[in-house]
Protein backbone atom coordinates (compact mmCIF):
# COMPACT_ATOMS: atom_id res chain seq x y z
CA UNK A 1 163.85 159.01 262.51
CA UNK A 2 167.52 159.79 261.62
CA UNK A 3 167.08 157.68 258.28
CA UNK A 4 163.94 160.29 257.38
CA UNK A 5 166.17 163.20 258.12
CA UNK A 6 169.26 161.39 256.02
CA UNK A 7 166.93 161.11 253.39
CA UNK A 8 165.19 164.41 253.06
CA UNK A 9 168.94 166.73 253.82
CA UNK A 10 169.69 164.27 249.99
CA UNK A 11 166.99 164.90 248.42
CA UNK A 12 167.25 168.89 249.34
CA UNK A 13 171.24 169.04 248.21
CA UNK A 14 170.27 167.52 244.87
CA UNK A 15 167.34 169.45 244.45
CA UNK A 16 169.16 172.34 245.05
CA UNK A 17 171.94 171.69 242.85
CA UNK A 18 169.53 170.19 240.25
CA UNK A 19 166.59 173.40 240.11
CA UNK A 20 168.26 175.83 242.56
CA UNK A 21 165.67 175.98 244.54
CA UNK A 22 164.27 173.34 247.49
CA UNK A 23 160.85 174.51 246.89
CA UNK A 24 160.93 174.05 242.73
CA UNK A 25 161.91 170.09 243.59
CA UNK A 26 159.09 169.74 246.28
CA UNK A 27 156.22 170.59 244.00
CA UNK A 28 157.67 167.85 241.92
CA UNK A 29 157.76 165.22 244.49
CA UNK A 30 155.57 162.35 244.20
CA UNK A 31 153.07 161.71 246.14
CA UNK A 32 152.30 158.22 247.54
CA UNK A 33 148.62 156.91 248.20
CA UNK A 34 148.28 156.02 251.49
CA UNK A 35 148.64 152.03 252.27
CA UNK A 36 145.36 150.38 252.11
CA UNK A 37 143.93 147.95 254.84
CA UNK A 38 144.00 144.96 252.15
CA UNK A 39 147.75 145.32 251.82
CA UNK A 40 148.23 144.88 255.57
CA UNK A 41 146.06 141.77 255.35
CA UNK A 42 147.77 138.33 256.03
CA UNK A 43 150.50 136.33 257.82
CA UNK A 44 154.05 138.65 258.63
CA UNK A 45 156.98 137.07 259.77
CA UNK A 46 159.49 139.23 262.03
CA UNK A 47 163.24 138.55 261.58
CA UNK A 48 163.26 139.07 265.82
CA UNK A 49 161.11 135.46 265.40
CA UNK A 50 157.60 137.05 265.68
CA UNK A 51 154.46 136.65 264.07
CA UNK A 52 151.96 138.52 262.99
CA UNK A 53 148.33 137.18 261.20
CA UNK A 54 146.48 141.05 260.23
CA UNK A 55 142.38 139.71 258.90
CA UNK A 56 139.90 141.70 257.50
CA UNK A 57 137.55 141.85 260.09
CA UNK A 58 139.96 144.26 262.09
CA UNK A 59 141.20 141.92 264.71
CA UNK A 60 144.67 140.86 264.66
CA UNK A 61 146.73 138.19 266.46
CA UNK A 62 150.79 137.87 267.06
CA UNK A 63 153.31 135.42 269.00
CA UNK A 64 156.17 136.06 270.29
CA UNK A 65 155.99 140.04 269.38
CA UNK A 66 158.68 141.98 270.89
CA UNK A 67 157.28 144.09 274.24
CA UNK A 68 158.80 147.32 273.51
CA UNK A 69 159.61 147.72 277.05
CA UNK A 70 163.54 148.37 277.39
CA UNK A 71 166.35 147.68 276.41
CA UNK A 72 167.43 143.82 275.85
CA UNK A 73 163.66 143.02 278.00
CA UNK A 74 163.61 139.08 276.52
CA UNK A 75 159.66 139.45 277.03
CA UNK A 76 157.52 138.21 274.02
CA UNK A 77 154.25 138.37 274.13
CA UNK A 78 151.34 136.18 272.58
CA UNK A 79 147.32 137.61 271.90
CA UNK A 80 145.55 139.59 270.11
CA UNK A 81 143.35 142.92 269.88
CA UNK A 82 142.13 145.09 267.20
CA UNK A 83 144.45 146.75 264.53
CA UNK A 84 144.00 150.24 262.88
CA UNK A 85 146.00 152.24 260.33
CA UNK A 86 147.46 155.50 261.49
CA UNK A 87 147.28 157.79 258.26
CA UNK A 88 150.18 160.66 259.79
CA UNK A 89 150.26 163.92 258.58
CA UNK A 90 151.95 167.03 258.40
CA UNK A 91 153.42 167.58 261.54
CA UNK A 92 152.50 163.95 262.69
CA UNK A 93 154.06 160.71 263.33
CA UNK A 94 154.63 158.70 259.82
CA UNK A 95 151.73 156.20 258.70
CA UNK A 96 151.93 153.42 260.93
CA UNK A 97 149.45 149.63 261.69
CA UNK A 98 148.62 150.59 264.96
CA UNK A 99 147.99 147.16 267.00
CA UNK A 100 146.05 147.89 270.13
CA UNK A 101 146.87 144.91 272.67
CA UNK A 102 145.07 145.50 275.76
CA UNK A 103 145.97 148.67 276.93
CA UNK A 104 148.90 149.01 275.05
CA UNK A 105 149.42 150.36 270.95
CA UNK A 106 152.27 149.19 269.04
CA UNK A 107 153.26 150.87 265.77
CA UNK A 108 154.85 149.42 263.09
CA UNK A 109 155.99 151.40 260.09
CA UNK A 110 155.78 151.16 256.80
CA UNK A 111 158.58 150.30 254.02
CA UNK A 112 157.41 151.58 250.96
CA UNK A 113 158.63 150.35 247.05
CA UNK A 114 159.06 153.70 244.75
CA UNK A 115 156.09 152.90 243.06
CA UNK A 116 154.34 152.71 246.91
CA UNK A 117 153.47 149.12 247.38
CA UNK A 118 154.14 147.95 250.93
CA UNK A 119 157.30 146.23 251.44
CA UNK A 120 158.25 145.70 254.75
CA UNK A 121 156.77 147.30 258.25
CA UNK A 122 159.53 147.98 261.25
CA UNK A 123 158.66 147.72 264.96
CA UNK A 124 160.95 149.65 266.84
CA UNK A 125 162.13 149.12 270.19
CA UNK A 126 164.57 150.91 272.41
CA UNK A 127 167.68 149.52 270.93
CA UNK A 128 166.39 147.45 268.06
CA UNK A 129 164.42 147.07 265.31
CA UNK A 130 162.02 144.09 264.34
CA UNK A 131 161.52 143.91 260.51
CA UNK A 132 158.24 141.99 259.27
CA UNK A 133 157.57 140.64 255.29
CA UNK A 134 154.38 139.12 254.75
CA UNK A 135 154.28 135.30 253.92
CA UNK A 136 152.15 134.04 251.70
């Protein structure tokens, strides 16, 4: 969250100093699409050593996915469940691939190019971060 905040504090200094205003620099601000379910598609490799395979059909499986419960937990877990993507909005969380594992949801963010193809996606824990590229 304190990257987002970085980022838009930037962009409001050199809008300011650019237009003088904030609000003449917003209405110029481009607008991404939101990321489509084929780009989440296929196999994602985590630099914490997980894996994630995202298919079409809406299911998902991952090994070795972090658990998200503490700090330094060691606990990986292996499975599957259904995956959905989390569109945000104003006011909201930021779009997210919401993987529902039993009873549990893990979110992983997006990483967007400038021109708003998906990059990366982050799954953060307590006091880390797992960063996933797709594989193909």
């Amino acid at each position: 969250m304190r990257q987002v905040s970085i980022r838009w504090a930037v962009a409001a200094v050199a809008c300011t100093t650019l237009l003088g205003s904030v609000t003449g620099c917003a209405a110029q601000e481009k607008r991404l699409p939101p990321v489509s379910s084929s780009a989440v598609i296929g196999h994602w490799r985590g630099d914490c050593g997980a894996t994630l395979d995202v298919v079409r059909n809406g299911h998902f499986t991952f090994a070795e996915f972090p658990s998200g419960e503490g700090p330094h937990d060691e606990r990986r877990l292996n499975g599957s469940g259904q995956w959905y993507l989390y569109r945000g909005g104003k006011g909201a969380p930021p779009p997210s691939l919401d993987l529902k594992h039993h009873r549990t949801l893990f979110s992983l963010l997006f990483t967007r190019s400038p021109e708003g193809a998906l990059t990366r996606m982050r799954f953060e824990e307590e006091d880390r971060t797992c960063w996933f590229t797709r594989k193909k």
